[in-house]
N, C-alpha and C. Protein backbone atom coordinates (compact mmCIF):
# COMPACT_ATOMS: atom_id res chain seq x y z
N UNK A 1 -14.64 -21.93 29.27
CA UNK A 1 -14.85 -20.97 28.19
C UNK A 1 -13.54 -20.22 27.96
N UNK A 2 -12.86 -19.90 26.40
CA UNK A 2 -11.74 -19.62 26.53
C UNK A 2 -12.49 -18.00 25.44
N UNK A 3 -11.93 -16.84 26.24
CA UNK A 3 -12.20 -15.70 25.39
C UNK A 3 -11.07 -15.40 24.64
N UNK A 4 -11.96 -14.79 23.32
CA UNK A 4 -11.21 -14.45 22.60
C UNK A 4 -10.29 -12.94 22.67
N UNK A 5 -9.37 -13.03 22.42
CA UNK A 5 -8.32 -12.25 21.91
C UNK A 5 -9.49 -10.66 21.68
N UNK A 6 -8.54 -10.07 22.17
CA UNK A 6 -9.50 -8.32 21.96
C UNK A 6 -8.85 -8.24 20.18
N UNK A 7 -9.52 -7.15 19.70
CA UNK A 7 -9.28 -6.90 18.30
C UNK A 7 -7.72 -5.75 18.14
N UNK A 8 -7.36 -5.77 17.30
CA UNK A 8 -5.93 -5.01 17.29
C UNK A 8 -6.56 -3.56 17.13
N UNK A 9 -5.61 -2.68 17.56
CA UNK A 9 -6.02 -1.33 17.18
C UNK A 9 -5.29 -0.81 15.86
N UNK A 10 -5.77 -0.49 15.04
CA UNK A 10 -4.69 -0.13 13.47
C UNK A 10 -4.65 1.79 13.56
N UNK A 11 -3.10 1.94 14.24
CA UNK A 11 -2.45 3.01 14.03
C UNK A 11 -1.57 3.39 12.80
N UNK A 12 -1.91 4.30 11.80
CA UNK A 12 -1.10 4.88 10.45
C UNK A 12 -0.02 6.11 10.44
N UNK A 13 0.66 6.42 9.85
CA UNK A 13 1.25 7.19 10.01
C UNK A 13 0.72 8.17 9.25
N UNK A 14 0.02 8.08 8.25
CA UNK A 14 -0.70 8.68 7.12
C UNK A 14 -1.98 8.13 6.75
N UNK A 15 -3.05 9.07 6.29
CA UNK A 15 -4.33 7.60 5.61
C UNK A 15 -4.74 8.33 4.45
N UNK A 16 -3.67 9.05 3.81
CA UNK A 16 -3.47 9.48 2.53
C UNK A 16 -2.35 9.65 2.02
N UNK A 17 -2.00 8.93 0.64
CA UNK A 17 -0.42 9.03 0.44
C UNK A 17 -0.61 9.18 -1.07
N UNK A 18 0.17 9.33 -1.62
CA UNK A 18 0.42 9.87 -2.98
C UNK A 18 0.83 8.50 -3.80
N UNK A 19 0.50 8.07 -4.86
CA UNK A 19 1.35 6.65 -5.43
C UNK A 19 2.82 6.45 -5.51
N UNK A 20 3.14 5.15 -5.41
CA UNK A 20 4.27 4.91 -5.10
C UNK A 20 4.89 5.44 -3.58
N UNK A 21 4.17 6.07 -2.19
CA UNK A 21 4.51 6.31 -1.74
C UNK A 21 4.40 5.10 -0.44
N UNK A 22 5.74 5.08 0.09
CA UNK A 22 5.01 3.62 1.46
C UNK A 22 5.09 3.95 2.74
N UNK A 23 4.23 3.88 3.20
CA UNK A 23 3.54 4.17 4.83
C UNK A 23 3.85 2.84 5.71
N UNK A 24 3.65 3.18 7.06
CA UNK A 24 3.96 1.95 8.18
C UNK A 24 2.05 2.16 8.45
N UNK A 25 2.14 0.62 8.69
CA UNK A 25 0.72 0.33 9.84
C UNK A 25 1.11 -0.27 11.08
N UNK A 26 0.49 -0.27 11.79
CA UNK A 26 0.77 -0.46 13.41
C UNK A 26 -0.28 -1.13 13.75
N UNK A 27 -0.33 -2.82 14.43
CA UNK A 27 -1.70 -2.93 15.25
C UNK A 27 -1.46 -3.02 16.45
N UNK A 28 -1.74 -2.47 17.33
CA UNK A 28 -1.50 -2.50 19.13
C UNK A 28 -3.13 -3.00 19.07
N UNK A 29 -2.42 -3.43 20.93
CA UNK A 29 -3.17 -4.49 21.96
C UNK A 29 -3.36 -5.65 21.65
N UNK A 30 -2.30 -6.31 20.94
CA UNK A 30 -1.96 -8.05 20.85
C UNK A 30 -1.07 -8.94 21.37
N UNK A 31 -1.67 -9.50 21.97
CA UNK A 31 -0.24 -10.22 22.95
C UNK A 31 0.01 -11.53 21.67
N UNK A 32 -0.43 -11.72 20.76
CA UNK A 32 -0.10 -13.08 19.99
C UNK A 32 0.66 -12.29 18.68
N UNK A 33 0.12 -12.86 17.33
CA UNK A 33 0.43 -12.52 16.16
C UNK A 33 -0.62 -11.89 15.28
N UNK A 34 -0.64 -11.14 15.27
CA UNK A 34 -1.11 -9.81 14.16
C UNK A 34 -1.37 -10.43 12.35
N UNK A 35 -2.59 -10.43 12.07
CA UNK A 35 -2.36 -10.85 10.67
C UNK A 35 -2.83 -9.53 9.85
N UNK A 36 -2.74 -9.07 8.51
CA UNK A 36 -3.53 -8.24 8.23
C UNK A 36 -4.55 -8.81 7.27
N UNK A 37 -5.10 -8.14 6.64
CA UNK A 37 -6.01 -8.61 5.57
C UNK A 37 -4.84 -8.57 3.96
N UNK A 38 -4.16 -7.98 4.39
CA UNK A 38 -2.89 -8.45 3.18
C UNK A 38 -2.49 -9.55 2.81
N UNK A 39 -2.36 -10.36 4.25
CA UNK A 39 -2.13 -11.42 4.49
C UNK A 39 -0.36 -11.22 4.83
N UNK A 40 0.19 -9.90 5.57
CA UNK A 40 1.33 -10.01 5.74
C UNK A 40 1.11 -10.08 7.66
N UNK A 41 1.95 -10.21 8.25
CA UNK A 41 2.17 -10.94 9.90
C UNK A 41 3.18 -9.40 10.04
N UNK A 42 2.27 -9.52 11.75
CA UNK A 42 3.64 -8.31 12.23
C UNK A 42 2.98 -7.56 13.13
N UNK A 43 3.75 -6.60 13.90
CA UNK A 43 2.97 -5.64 15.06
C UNK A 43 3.17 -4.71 14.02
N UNK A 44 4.38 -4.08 13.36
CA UNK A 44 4.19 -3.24 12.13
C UNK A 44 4.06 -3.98 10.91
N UNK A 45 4.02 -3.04 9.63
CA UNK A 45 3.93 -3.46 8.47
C UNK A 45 3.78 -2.22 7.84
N UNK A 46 4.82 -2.72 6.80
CA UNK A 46 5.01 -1.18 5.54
C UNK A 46 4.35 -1.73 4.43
N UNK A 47 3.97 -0.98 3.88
CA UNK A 47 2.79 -0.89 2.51
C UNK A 47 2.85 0.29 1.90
N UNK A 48 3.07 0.07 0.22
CA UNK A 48 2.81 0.55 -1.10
C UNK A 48 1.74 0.62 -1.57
N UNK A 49 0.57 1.01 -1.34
CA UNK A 49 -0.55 0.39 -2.02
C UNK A 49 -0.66 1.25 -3.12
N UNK A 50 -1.20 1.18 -4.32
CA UNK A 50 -1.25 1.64 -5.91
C UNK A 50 -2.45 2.05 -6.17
N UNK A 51 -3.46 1.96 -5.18
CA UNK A 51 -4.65 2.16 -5.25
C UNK A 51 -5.28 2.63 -3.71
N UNK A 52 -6.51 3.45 -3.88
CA UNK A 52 -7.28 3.39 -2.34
C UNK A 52 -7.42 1.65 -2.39
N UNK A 53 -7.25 1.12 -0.88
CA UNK A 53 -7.03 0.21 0.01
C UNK A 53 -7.34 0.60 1.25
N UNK A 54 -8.42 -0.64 1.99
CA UNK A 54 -9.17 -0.70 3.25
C UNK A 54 -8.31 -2.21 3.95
N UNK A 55 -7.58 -1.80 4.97
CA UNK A 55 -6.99 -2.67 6.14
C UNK A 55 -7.60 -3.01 7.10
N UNK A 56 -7.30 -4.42 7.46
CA UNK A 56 -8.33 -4.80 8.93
C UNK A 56 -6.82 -5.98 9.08
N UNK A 57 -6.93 -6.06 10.31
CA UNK A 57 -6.24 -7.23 11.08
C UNK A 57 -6.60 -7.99 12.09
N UNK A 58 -6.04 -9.25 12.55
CA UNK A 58 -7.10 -9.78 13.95
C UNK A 58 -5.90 -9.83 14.31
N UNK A 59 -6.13 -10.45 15.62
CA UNK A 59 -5.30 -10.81 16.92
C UNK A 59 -5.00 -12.44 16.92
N UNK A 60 -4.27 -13.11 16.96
CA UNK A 60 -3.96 -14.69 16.90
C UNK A 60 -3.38 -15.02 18.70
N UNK A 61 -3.34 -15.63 19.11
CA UNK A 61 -3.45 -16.36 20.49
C UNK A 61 -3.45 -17.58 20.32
N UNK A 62 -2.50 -18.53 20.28
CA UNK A 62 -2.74 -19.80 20.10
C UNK A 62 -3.57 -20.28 19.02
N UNK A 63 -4.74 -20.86 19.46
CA UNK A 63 -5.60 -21.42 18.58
C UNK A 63 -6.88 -20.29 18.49
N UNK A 64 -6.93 -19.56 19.11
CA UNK A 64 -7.75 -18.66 19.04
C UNK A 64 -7.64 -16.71 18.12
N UNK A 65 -8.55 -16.44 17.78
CA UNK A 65 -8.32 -15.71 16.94
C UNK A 65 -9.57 -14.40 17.20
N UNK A 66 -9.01 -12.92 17.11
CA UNK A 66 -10.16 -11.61 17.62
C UNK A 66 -11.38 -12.15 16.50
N UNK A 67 -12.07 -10.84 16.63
CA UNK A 67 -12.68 -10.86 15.50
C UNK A 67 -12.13 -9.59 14.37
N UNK A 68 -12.06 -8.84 13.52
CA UNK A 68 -11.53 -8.22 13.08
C UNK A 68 -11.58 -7.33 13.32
N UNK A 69 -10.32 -5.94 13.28
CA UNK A 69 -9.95 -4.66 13.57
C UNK A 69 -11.02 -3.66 12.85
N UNK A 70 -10.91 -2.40 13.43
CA UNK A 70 -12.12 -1.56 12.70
C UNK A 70 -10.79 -1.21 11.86
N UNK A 71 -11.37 -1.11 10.16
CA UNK A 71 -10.89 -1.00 9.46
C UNK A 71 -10.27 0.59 9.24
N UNK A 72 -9.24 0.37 8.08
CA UNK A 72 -8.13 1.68 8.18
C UNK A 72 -8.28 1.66 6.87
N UNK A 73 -8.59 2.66 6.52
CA UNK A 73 -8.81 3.29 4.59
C UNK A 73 -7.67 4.35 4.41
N UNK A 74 -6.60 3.64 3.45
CA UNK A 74 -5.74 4.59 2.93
C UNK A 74 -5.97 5.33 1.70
N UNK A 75 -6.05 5.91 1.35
CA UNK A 75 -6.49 6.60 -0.20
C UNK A 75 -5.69 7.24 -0.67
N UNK A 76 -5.12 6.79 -1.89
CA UNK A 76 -3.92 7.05 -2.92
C UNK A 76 -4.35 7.64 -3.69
N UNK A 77 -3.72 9.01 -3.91
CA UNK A 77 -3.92 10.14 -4.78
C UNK A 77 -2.55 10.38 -5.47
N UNK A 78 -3.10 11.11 -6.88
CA UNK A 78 -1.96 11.41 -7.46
C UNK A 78 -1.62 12.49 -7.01
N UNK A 79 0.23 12.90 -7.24
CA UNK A 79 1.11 14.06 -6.94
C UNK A 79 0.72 15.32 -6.40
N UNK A 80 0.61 16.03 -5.73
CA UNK A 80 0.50 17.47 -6.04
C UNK A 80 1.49 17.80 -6.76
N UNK A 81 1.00 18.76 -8.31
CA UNK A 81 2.34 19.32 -8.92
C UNK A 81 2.37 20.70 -8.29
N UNK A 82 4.33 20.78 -7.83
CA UNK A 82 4.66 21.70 -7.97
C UNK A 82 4.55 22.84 -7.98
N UNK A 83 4.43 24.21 -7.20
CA UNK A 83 3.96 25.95 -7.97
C UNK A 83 4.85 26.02 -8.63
């Protein structure tokens, strides 16, 4: 029996950003390759998103794969203007 891969943990630096603004994501506890639901690869990953956007990533291990990360909701708001 070969177990699977634990799920990544998704650390943000922010989980609210303003448009046009770009944040890092982080998935710890993967000893393989990190995918996100972006479909970009990485232990980090920077993202623009233009809209609220919900992140999940798995864990890769060879041929084996987690099941998916508890998801990370960024929510893009416009500017605060100015006093």
């Amino acid at each position: 029996v070969i177990n699977k891969p634990e799920s990544p943990v998704i650390t943000c630096t922010a989980s609210r950003i303003c448009a046009g603004d770009t944040l890092t994501l982080s998935g710890l506890g993967c000893a393989g390759t990190i995918t996100w639901s972006n479909g970009q690869t990485g232990a980090t990953i920077n993202i623009n998103p233009t809209e609220t956007t919900v992140y999940t990533a798995i864990c890769k291990v060879g041929n084996c794969e987690s099941a998916p990360s508890a998801a990370a909701t960024i929510t893009v708001g416009a500017p605060i203007p100015p006093v």
